[in-house]
C-alpha atoms as a PDB file:
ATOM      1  CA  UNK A   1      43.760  43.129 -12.948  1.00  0.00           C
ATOM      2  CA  UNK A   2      42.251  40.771 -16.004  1.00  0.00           C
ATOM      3  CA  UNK A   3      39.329  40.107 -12.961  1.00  0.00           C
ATOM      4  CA  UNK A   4      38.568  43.732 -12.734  1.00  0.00           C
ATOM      5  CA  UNK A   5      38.181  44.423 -16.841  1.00  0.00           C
ATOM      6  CA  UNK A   6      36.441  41.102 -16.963  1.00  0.00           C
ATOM      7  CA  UNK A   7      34.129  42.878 -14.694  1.00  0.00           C
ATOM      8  CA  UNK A   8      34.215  45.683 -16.452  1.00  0.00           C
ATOM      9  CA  UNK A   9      32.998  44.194 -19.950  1.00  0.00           C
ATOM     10  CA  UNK A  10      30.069  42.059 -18.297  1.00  0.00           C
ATOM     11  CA  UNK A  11      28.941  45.062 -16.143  1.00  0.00           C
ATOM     12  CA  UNK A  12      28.991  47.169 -19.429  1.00  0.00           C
ATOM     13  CA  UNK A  13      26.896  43.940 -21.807  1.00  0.00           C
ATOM     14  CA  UNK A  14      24.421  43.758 -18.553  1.00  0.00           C
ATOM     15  CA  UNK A  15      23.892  47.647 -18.451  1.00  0.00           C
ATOM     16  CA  UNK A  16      23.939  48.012 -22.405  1.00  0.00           C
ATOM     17  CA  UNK A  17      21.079  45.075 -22.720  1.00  0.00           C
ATOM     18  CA  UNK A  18      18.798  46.564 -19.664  1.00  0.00           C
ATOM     19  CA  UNK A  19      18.554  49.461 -22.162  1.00  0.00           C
ATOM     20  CA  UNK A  20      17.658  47.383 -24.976  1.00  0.00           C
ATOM     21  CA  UNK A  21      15.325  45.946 -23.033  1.00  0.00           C
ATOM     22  CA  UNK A  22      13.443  49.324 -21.807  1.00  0.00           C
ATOM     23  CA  UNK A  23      14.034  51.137 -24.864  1.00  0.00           C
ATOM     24  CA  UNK A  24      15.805  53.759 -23.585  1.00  0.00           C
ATOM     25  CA  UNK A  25      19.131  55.360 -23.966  1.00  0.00           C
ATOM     26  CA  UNK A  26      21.494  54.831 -20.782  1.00  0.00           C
ATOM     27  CA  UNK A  27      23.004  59.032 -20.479  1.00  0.00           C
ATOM     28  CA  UNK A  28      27.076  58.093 -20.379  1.00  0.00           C
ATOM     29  CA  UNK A  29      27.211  55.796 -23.018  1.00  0.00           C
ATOM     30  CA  UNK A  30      29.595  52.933 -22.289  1.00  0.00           C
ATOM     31  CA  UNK A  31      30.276  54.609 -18.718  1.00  0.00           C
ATOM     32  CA  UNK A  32      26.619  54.670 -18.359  1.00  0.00           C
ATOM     33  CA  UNK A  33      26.017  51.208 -19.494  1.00  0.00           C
ATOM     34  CA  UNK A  34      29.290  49.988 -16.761  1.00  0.00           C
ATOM     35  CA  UNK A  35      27.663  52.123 -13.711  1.00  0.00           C
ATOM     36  CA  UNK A  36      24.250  50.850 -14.912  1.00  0.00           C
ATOM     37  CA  UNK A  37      25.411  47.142 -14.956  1.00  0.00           C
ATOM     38  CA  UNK A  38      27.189  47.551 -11.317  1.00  0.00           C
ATOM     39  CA  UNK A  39      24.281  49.052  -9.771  1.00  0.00           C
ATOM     40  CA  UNK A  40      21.670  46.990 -11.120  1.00  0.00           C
ATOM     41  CA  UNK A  41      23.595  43.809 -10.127  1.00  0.00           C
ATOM     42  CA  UNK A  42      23.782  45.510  -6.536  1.00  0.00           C
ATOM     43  CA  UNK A  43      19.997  45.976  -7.006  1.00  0.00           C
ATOM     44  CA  UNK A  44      19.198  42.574  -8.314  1.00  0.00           C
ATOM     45  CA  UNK A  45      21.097  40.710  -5.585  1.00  0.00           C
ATOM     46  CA  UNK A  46      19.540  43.128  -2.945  1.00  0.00           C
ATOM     47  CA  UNK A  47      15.755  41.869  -4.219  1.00  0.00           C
ATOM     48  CA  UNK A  48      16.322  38.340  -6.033  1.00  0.00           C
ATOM     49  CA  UNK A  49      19.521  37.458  -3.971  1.00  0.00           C
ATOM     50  CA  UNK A  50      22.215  35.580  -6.158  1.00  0.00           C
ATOM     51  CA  UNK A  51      21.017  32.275  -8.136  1.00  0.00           C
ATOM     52  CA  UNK A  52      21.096  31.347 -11.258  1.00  0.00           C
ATOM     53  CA  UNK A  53      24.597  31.384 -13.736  1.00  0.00           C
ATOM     54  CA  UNK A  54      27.504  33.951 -12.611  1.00  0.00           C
ATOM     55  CA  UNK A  55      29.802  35.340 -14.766  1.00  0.00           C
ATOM     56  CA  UNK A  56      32.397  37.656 -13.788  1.00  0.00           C
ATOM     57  CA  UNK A  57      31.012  37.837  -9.743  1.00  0.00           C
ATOM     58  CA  UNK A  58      27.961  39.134 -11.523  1.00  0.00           C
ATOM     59  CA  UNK A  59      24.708  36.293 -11.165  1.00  0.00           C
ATOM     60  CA  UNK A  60      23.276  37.238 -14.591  1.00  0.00           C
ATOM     61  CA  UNK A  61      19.300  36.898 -13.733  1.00  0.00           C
ATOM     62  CA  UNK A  62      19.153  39.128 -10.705  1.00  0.00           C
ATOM     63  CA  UNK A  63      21.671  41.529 -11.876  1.00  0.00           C
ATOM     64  CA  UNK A  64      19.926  42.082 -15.218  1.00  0.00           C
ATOM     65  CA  UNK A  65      16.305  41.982 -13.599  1.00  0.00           C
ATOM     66  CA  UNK A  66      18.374  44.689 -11.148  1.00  0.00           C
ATOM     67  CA  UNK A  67      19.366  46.748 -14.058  1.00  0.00           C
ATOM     68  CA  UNK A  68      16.377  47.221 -15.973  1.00  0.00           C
ATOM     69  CA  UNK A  69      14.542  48.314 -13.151  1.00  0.00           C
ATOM     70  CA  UNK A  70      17.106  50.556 -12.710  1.00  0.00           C
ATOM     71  CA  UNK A  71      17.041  51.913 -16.197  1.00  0.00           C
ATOM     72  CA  UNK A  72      13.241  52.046 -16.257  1.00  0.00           C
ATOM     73  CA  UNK A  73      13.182  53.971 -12.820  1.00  0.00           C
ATOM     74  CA  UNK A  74      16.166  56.282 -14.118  1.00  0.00           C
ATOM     75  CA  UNK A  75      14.503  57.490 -18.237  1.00  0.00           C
ATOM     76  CA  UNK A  76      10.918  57.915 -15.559  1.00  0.00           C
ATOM     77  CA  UNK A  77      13.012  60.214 -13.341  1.00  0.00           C
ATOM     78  CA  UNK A  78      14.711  61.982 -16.355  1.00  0.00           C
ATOM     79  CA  UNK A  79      11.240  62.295 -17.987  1.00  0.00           C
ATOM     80  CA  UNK A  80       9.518  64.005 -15.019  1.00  0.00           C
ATOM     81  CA  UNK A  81      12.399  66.366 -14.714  1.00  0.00           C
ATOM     82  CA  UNK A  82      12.157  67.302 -18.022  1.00  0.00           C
ATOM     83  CA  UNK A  83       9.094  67.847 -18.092  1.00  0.00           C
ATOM     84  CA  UNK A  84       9.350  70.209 -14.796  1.00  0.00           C
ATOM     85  CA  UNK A  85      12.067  72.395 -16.613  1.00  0.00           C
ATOM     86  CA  UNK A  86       9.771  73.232 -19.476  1.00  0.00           C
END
């Protein structure tokens, strides 16, 4: 149980600093930032593979390399549908 909140927080810091990072505003909030951190850690590990310090199951590097992209490839995608609605 303490694993999975652990999990939790770091997923959340990791998704919350790949937004610093690209300037942009994860949609969700603190939901956003948690799905953000999860799936760029998936990402990250999928590209960069897992090396370098872990915390929480989570290798830091890749999964916030893995994040940011994610957040920059998610505000282009909200941007272009924006655009497209107006």
């Amino acid at each position: 149980m303490f694993t999975f909140l652990w999990a939790l927080i770091i997923g959340g810091i990791i998704g919350w600093i790949a937004g610093m990072v690209v300037g942009r505003d994860i949609p969700g909030g603190v939901f956003g930032n948690i799905i953000a951190g999860f799936v760029g850690a998936w990402l990250g590990s999928l590209i960069l593979g897992n090396w370098g310090p872990v915390i929480a199951d989570f290798a830091i590097i890749p999964a916030l390399i893995g994040a940011v992209l994610l957040v920059f490839i998610l505000s282009l995608v909200m941007r272009a549908f924006r655009k497209s609605t107006d």
